[in-house]
PDB file of N, CA and C in Angstrom:
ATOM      1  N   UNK A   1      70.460 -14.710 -19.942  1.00  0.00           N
ATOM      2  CA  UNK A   1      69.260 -15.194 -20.604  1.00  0.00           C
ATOM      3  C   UNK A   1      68.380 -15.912 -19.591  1.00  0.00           C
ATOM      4  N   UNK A   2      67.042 -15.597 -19.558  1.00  0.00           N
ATOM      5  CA  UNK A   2      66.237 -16.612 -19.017  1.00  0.00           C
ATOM      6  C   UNK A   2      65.876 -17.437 -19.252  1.00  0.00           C
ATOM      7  N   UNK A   3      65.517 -18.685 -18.045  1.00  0.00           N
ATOM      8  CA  UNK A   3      65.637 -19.988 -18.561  1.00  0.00           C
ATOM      9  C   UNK A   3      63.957 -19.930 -17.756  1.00  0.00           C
ATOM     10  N   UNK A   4      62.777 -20.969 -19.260  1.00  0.00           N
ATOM     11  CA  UNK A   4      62.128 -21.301 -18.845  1.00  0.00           C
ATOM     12  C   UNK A   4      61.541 -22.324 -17.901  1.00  0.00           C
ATOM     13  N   UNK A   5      61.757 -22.997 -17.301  1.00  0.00           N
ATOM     14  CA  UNK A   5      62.201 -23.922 -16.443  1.00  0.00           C
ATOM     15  C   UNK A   5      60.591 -24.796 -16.344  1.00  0.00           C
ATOM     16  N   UNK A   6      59.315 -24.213 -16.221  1.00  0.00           N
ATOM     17  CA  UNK A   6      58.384 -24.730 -15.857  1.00  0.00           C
ATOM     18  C   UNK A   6      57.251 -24.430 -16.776  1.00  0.00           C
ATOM     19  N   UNK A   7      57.204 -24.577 -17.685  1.00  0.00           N
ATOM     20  CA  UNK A   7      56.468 -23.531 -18.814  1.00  0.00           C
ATOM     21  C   UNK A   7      54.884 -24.009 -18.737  1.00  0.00           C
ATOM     22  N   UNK A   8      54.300 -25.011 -18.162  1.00  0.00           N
ATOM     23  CA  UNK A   8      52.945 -25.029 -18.009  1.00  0.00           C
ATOM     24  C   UNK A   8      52.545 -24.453 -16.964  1.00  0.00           C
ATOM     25  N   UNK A   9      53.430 -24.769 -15.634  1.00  0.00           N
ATOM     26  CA  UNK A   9      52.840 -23.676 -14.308  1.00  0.00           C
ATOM     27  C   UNK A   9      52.943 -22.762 -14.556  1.00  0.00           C
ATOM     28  N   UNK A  10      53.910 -21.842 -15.321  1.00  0.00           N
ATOM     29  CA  UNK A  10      54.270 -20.807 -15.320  1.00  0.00           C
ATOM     30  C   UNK A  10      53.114 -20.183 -16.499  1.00  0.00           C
ATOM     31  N   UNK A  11      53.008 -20.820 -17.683  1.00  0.00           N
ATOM     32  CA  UNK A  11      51.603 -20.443 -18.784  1.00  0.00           C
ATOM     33  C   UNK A  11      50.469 -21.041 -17.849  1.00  0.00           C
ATOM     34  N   UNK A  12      50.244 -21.235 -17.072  1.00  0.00           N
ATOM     35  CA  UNK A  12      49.049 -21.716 -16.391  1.00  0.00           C
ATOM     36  C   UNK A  12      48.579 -20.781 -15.596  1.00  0.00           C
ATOM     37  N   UNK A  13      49.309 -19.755 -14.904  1.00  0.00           N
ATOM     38  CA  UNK A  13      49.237 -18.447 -14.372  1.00  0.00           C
ATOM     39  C   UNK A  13      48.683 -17.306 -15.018  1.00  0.00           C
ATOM     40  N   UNK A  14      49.178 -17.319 -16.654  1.00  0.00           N
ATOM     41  CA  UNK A  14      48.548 -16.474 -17.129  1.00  0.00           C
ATOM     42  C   UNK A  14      47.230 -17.056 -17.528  1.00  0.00           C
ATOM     43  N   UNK A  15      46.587 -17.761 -17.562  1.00  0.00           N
ATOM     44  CA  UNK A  15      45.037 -18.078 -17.908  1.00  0.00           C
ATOM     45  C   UNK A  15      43.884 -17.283 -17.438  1.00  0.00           C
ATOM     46  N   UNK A  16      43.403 -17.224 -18.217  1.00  0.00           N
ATOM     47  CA  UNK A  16      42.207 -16.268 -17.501  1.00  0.00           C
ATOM     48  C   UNK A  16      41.835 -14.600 -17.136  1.00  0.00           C
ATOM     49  N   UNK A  17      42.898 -14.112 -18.018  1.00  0.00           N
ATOM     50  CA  UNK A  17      42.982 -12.588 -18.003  1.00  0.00           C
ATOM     51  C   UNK A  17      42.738 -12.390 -19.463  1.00  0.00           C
ATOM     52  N   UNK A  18      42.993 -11.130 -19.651  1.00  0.00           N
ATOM     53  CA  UNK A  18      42.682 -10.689 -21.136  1.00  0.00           C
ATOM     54  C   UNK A  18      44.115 -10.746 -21.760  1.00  0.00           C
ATOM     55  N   UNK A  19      44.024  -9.673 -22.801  1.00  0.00           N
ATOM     56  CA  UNK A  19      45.364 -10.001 -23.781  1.00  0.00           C
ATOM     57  C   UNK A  19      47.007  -9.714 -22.975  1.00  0.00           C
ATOM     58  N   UNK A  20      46.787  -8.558 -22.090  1.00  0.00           N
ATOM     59  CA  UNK A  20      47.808  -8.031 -21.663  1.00  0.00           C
ATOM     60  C   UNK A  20      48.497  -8.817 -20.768  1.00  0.00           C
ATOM     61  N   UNK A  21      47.744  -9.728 -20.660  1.00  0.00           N
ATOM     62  CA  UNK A  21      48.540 -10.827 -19.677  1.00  0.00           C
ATOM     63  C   UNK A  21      49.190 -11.979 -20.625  1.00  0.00           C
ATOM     64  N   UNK A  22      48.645 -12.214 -21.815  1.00  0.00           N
ATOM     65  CA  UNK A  22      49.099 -13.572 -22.048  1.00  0.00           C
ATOM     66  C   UNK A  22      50.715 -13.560 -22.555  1.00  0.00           C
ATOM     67  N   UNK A  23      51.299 -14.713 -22.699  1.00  0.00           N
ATOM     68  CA  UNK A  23      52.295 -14.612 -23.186  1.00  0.00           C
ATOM     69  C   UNK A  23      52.646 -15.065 -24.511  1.00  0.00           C
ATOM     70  N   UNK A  24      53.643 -14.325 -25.047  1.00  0.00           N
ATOM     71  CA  UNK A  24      54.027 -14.247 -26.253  1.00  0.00           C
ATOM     72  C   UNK A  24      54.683 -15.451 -26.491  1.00  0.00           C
ATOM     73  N   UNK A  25      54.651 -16.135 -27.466  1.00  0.00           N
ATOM     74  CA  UNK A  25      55.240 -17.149 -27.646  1.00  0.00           C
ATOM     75  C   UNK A  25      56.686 -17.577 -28.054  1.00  0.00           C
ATOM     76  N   UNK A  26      57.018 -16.732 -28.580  1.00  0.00           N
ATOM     77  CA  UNK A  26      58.384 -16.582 -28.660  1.00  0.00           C
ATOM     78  C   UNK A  26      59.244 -16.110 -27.486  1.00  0.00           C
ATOM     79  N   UNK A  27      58.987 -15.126 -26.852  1.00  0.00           N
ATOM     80  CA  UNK A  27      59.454 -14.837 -25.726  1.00  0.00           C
ATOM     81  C   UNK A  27      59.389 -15.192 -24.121  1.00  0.00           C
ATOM     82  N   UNK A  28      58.108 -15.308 -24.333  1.00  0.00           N
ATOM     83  CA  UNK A  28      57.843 -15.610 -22.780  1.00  0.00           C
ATOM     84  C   UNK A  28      57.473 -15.003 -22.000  1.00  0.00           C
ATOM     85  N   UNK A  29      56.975 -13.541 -22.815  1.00  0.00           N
ATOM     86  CA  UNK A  29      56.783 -12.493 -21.835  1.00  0.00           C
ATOM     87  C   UNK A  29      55.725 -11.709 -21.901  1.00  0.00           C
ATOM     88  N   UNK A  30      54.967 -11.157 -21.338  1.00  0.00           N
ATOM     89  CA  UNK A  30      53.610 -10.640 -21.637  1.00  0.00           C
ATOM     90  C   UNK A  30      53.757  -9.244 -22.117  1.00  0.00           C
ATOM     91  N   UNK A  31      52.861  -8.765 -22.761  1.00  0.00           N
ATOM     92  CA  UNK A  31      52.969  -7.090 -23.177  1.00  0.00           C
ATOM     93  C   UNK A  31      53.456  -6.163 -22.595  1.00  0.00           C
ATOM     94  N   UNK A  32      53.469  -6.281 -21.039  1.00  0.00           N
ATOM     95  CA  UNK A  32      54.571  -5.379 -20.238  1.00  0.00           C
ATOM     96  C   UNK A  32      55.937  -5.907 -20.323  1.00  0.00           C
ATOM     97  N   UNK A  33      56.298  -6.956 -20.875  1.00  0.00           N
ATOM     98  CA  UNK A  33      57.355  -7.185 -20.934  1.00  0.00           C
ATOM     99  C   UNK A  33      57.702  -8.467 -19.787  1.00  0.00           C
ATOM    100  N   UNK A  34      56.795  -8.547 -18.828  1.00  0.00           N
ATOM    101  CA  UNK A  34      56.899  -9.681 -18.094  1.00  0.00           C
ATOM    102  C   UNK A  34      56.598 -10.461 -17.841  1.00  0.00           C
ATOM    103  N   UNK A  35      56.920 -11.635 -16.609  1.00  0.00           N
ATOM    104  CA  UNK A  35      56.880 -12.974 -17.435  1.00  0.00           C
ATOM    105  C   UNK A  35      56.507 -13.697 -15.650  1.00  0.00           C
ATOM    106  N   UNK A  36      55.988 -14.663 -15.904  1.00  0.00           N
ATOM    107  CA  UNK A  36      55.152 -15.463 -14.989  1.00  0.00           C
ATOM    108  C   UNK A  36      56.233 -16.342 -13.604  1.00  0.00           C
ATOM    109  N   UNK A  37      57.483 -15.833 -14.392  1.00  0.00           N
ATOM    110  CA  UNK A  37      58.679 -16.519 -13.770  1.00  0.00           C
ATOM    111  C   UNK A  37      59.675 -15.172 -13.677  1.00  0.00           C
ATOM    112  N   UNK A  38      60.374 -16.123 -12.665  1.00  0.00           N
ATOM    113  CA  UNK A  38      61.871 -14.955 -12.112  1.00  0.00           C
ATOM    114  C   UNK A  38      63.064 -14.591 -13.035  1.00  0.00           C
ATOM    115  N   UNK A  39      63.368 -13.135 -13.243  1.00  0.00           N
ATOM    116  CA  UNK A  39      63.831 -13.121 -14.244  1.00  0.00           C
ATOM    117  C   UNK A  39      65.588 -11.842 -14.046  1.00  0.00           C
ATOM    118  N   UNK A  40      66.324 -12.306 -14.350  1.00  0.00           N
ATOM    119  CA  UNK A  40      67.433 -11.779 -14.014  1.00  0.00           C
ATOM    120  C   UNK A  40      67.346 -10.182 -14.079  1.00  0.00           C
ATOM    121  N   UNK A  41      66.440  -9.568 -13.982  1.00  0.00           N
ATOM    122  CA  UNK A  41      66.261  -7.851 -14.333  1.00  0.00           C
ATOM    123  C   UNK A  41      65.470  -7.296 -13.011  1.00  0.00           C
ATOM    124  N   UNK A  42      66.015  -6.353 -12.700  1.00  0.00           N
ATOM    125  CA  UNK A  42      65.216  -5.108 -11.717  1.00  0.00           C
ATOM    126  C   UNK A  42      64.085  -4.313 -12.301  1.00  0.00           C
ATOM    127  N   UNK A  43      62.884  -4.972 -11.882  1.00  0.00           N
ATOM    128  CA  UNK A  43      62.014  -4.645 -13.001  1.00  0.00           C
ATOM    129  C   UNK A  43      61.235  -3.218 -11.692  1.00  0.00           C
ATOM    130  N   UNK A  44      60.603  -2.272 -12.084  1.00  0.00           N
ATOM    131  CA  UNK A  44      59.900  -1.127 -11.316  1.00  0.00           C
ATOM    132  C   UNK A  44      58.701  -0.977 -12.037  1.00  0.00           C
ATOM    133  N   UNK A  45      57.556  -1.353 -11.725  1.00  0.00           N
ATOM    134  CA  UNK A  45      56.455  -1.223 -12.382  1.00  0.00           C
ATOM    135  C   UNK A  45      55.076  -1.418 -11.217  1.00  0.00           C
ATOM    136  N   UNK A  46      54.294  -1.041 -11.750  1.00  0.00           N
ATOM    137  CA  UNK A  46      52.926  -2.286 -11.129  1.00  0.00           C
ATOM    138  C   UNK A  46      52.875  -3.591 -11.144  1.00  0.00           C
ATOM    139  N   UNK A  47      51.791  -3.654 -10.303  1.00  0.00           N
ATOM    140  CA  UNK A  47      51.688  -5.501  -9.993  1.00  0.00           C
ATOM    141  C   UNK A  47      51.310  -6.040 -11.381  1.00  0.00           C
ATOM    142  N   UNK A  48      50.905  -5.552 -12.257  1.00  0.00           N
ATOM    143  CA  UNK A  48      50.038  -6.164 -13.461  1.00  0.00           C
ATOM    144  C   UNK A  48      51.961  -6.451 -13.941  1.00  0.00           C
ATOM    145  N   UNK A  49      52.060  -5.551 -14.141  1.00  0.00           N
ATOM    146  CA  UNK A  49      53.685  -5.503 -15.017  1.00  0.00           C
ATOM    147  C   UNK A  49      55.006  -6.617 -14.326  1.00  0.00           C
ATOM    148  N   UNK A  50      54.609  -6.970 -13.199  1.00  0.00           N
ATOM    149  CA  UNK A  50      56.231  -7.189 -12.418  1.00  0.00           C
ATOM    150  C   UNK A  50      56.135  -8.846 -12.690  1.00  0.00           C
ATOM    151  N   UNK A  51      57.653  -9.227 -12.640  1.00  0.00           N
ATOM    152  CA  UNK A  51      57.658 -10.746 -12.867  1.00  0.00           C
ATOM    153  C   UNK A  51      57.309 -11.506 -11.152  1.00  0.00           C
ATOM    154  N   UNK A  52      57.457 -12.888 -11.350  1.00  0.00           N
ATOM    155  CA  UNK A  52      57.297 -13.186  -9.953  1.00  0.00           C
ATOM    156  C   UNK A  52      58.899 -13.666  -9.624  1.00  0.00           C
ATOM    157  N   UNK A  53      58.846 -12.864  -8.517  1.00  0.00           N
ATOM    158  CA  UNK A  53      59.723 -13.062  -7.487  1.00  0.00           C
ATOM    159  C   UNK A  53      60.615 -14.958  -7.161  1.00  0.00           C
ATOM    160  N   UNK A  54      61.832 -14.995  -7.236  1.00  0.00           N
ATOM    161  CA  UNK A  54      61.889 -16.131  -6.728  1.00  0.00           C
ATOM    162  C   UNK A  54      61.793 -16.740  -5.303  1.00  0.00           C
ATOM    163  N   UNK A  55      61.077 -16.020  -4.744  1.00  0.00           N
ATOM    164  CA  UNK A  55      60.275 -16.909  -3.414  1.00  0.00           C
ATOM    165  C   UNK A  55      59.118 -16.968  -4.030  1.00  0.00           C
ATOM    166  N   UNK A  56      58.826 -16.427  -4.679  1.00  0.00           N
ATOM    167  CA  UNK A  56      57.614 -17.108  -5.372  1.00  0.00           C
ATOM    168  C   UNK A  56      57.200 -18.047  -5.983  1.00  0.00           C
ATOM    169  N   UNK A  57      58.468 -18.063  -6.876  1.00  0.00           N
ATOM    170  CA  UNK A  57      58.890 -19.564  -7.700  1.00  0.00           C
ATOM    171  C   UNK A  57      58.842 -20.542  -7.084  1.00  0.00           C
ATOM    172  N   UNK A  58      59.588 -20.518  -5.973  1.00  0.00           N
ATOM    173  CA  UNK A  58      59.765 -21.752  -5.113  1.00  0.00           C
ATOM    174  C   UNK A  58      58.907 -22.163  -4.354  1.00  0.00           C
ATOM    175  N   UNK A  59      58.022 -21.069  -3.658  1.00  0.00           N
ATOM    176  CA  UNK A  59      56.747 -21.520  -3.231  1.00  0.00           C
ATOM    177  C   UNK A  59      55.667 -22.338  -4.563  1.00  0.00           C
ATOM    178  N   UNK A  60      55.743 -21.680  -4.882  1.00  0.00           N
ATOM    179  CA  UNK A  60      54.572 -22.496  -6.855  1.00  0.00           C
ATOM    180  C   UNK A  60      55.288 -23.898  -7.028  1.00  0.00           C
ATOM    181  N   UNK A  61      56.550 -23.861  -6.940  1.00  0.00           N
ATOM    182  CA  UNK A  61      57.328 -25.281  -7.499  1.00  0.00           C
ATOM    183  C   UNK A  61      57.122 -26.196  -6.202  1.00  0.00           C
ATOM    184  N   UNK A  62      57.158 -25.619  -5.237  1.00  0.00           N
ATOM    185  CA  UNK A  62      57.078 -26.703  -4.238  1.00  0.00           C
ATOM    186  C   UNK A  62      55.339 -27.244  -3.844  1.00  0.00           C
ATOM    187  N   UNK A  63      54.374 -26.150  -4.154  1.00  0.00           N
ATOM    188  CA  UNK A  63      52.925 -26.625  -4.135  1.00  0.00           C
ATOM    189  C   UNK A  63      52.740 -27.414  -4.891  1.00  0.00           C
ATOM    190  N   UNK A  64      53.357 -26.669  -5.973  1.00  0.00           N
ATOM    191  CA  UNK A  64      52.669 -27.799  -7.434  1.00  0.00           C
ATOM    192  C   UNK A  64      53.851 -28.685  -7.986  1.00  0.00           C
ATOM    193  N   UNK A  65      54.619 -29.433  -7.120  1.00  0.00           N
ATOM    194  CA  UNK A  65      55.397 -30.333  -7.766  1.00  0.00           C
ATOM    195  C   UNK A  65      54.932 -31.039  -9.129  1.00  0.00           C
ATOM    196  N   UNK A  66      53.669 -31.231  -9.089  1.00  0.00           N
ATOM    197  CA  UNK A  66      53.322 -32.436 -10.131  1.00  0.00           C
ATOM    198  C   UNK A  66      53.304 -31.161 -11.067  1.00  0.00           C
ATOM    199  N   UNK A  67      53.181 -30.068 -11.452  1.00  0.00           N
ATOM    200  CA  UNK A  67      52.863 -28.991 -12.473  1.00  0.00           C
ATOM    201  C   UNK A  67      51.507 -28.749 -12.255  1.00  0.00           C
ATOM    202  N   UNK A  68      51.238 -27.937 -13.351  1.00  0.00           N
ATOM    203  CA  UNK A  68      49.522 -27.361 -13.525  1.00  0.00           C
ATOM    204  C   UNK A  68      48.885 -28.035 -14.150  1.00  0.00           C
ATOM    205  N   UNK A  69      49.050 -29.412 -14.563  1.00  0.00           N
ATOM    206  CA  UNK A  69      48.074 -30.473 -15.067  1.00  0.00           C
ATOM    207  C   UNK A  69      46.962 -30.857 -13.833  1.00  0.00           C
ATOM    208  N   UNK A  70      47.137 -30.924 -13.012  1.00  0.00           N
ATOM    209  CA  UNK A  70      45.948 -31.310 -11.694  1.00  0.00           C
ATOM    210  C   UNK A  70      45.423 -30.095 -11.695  1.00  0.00           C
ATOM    211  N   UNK A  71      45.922 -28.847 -11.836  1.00  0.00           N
ATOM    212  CA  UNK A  71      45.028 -27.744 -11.515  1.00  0.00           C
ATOM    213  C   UNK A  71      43.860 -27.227 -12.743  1.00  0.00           C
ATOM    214  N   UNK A  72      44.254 -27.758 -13.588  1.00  0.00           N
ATOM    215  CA  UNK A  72      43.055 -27.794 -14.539  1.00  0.00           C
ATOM    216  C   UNK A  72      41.854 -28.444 -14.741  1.00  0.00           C
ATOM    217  N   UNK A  73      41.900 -28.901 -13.329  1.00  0.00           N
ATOM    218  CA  UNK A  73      40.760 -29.893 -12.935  1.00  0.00           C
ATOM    219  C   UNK A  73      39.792 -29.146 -12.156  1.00  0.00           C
ATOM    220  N   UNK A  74      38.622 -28.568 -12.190  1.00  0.00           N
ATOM    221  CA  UNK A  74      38.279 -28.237 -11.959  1.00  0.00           C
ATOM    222  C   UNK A  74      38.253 -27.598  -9.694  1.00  0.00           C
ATOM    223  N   UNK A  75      37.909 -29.339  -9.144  1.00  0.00           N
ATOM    224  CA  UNK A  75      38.133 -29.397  -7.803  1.00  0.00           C
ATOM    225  C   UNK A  75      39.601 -28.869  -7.405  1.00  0.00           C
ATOM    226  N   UNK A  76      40.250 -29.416  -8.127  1.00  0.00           N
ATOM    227  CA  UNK A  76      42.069 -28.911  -7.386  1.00  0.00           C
ATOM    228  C   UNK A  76      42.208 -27.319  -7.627  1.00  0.00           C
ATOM    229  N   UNK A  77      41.904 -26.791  -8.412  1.00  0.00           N
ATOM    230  CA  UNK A  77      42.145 -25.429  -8.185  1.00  0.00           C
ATOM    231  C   UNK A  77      41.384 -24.597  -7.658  1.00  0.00           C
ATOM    232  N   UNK A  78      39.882 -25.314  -7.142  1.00  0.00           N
ATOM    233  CA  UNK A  78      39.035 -24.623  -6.015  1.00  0.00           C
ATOM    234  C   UNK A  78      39.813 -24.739  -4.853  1.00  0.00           C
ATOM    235  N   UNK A  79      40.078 -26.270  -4.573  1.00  0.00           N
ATOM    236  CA  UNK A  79      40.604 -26.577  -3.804  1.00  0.00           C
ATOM    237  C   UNK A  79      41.715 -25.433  -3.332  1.00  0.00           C
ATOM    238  N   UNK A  80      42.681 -25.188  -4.459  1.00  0.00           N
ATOM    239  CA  UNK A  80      44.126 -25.177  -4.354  1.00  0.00           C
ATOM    240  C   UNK A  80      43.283 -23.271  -3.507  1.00  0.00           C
ATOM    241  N   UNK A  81      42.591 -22.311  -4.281  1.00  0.00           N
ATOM    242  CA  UNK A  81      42.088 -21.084  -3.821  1.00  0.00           C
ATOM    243  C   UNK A  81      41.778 -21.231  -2.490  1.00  0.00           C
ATOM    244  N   UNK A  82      40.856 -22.542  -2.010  1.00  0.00           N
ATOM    245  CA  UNK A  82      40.223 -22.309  -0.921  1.00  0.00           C
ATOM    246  C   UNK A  82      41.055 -21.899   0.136  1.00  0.00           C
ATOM    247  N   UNK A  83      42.226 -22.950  -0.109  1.00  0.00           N
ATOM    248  CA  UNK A  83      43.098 -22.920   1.070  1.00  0.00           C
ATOM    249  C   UNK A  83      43.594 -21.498   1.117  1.00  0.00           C
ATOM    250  N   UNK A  84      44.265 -20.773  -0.318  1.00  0.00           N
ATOM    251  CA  UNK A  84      44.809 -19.478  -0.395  1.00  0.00           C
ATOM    252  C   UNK A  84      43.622 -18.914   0.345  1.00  0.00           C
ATOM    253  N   UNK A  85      42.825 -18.697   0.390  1.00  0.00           N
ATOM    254  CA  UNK A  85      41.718 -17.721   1.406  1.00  0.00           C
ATOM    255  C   UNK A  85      42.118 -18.622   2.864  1.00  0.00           C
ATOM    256  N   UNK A  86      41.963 -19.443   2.828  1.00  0.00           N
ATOM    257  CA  UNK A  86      42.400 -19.185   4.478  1.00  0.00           C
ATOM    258  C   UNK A  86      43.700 -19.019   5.311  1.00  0.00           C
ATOM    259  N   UNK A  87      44.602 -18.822   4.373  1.00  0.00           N
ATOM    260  CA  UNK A  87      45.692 -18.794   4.755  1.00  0.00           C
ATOM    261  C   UNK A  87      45.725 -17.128   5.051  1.00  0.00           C
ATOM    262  N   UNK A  88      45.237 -16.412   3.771  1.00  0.00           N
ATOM    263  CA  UNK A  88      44.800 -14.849   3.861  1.00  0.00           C
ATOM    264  C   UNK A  88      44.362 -14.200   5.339  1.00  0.00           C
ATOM    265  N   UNK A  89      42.922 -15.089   5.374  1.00  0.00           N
ATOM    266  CA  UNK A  89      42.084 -14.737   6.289  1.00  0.00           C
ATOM    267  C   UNK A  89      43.053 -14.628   7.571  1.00  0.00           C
ATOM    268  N   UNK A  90      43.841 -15.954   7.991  1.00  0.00           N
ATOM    269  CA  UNK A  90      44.520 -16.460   9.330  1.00  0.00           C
ATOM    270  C   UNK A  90      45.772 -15.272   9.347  1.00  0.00           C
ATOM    271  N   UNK A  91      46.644 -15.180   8.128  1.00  0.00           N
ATOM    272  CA  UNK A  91      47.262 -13.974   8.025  1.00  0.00           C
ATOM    273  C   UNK A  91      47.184 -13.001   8.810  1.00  0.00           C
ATOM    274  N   UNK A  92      45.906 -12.503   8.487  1.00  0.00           N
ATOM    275  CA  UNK A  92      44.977 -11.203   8.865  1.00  0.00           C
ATOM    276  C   UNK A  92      43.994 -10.935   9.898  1.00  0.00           C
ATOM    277  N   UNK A  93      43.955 -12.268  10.605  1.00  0.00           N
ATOM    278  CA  UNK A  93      43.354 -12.638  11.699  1.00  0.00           C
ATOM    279  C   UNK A  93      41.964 -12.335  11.545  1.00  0.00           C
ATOM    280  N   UNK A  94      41.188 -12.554  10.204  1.00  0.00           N
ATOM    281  CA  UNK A  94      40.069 -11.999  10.051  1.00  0.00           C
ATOM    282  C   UNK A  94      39.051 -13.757   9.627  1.00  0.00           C
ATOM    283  N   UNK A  95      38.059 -13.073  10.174  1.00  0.00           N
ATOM    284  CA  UNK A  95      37.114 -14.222  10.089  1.00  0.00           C
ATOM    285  C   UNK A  95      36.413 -14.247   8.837  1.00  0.00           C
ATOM    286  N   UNK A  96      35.558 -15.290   9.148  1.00  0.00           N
ATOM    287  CA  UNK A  96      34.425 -16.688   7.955  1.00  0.00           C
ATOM    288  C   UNK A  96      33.541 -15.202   7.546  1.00  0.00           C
ATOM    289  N   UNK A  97      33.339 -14.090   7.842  1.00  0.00           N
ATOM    290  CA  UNK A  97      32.515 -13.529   7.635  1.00  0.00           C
ATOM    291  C   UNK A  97      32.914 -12.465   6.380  1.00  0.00           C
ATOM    292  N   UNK A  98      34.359 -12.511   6.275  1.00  0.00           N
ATOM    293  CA  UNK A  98      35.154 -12.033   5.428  1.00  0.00           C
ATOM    294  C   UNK A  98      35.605 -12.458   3.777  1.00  0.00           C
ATOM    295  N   UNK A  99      35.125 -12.279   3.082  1.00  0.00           N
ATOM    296  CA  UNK A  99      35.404 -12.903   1.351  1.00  0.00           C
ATOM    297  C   UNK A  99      36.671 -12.325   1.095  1.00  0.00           C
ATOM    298  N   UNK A 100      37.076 -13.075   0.474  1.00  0.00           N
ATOM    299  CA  UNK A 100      38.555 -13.080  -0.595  1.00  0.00           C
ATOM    300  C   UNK A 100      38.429 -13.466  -1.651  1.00  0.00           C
ATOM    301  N   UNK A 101      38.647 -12.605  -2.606  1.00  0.00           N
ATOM    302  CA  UNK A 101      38.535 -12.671  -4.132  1.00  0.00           C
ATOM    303  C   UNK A 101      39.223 -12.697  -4.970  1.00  0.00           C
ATOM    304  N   UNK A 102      39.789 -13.590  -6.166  1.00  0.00           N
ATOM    305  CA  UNK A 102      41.036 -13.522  -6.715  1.00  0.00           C
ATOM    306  C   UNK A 102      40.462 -13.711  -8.495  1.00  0.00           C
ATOM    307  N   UNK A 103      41.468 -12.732  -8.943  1.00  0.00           N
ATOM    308  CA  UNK A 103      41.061 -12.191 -10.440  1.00  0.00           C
ATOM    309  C   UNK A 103      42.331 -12.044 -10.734  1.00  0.00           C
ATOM    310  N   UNK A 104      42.622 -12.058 -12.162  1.00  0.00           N
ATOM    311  CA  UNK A 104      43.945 -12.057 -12.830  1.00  0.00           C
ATOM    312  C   UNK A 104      44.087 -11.043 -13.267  1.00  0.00           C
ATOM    313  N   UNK A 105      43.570  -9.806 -12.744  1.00  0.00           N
ATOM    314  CA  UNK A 105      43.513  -8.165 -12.779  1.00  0.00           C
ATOM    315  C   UNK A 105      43.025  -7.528 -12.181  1.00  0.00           C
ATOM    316  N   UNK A 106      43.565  -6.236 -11.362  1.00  0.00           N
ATOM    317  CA  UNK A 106      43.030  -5.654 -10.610  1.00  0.00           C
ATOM    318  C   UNK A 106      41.988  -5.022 -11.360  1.00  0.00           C
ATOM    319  N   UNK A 107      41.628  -4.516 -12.656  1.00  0.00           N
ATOM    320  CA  UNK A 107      40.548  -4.476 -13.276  1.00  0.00           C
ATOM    321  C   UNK A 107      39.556  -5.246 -13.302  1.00  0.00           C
ATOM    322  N   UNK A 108      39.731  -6.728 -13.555  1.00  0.00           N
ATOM    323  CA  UNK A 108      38.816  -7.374 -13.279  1.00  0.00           C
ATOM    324  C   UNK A 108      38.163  -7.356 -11.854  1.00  0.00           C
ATOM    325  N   UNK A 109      39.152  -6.842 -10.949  1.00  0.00           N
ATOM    326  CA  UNK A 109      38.710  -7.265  -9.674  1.00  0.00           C
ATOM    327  C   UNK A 109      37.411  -5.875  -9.415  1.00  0.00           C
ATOM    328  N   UNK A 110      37.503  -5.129 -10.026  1.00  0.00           N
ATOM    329  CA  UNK A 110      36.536  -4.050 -10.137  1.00  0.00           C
ATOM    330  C   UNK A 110      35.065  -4.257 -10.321  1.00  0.00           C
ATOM    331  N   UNK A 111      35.184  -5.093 -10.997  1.00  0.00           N
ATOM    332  CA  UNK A 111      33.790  -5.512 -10.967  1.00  0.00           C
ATOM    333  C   UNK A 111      32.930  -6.444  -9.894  1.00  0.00           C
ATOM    334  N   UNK A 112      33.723  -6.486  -9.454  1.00  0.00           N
ATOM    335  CA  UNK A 112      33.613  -7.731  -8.186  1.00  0.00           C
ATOM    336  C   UNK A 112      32.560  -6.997  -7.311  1.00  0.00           C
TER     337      UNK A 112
END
């Protein structure tokens, strides 16, 4: 059984997409069946569909010790993006001249 362990960071992830992302309340799991957290199953799907990874977890738990209450603040989660773009950029060795865009669907990101 999975254990929810962080349920506002973890519902704080799904914000901001349409239905297929949100999660079900009883379960925990979004219409593909997956869930914002690491989950004892070998899942094979798309990125929309797949759970997150536990290096993922642990990276999220260790950024956001305090939870996703600060990130609903408007500045901290610019903040918290800005840095994700430059970490991207430095990644990729690509410069200031370069945008990074983040959407809670690669559909959404279509319109971009």
């Amino acid at each position: 059984m999975t254990e929810i362990v962080d349920v506002t960071l973890h519902e704080w992830m799904t914000r901001g997409g349409d239905a297929r992302i949100a999660l079900d309340p009883q379960t925990g799991l979004n219409r593909y069946s997956s869930a914002p957290f690491p989950c004892e199953v070998l899942a094979f799907a798309s990125s929309t569909a797949n759970d997150l990874s536990p290096e993922a977890d642990a990276w999220l738990r260790e950024r956001f010790a305090w939870g996703a209450r600060h990130l609903r603040q408007g500045a901290a989660y610019a903040d918290c993006l800005d840095a994700l773009r430059a970490t991207i950029l430095a990644a990729y060795g690509l410069g200031p001249d370069i945008d990074v865009f983040f959407a809670p669907s690669g559909t959404d990101l279509e319109y971009v």
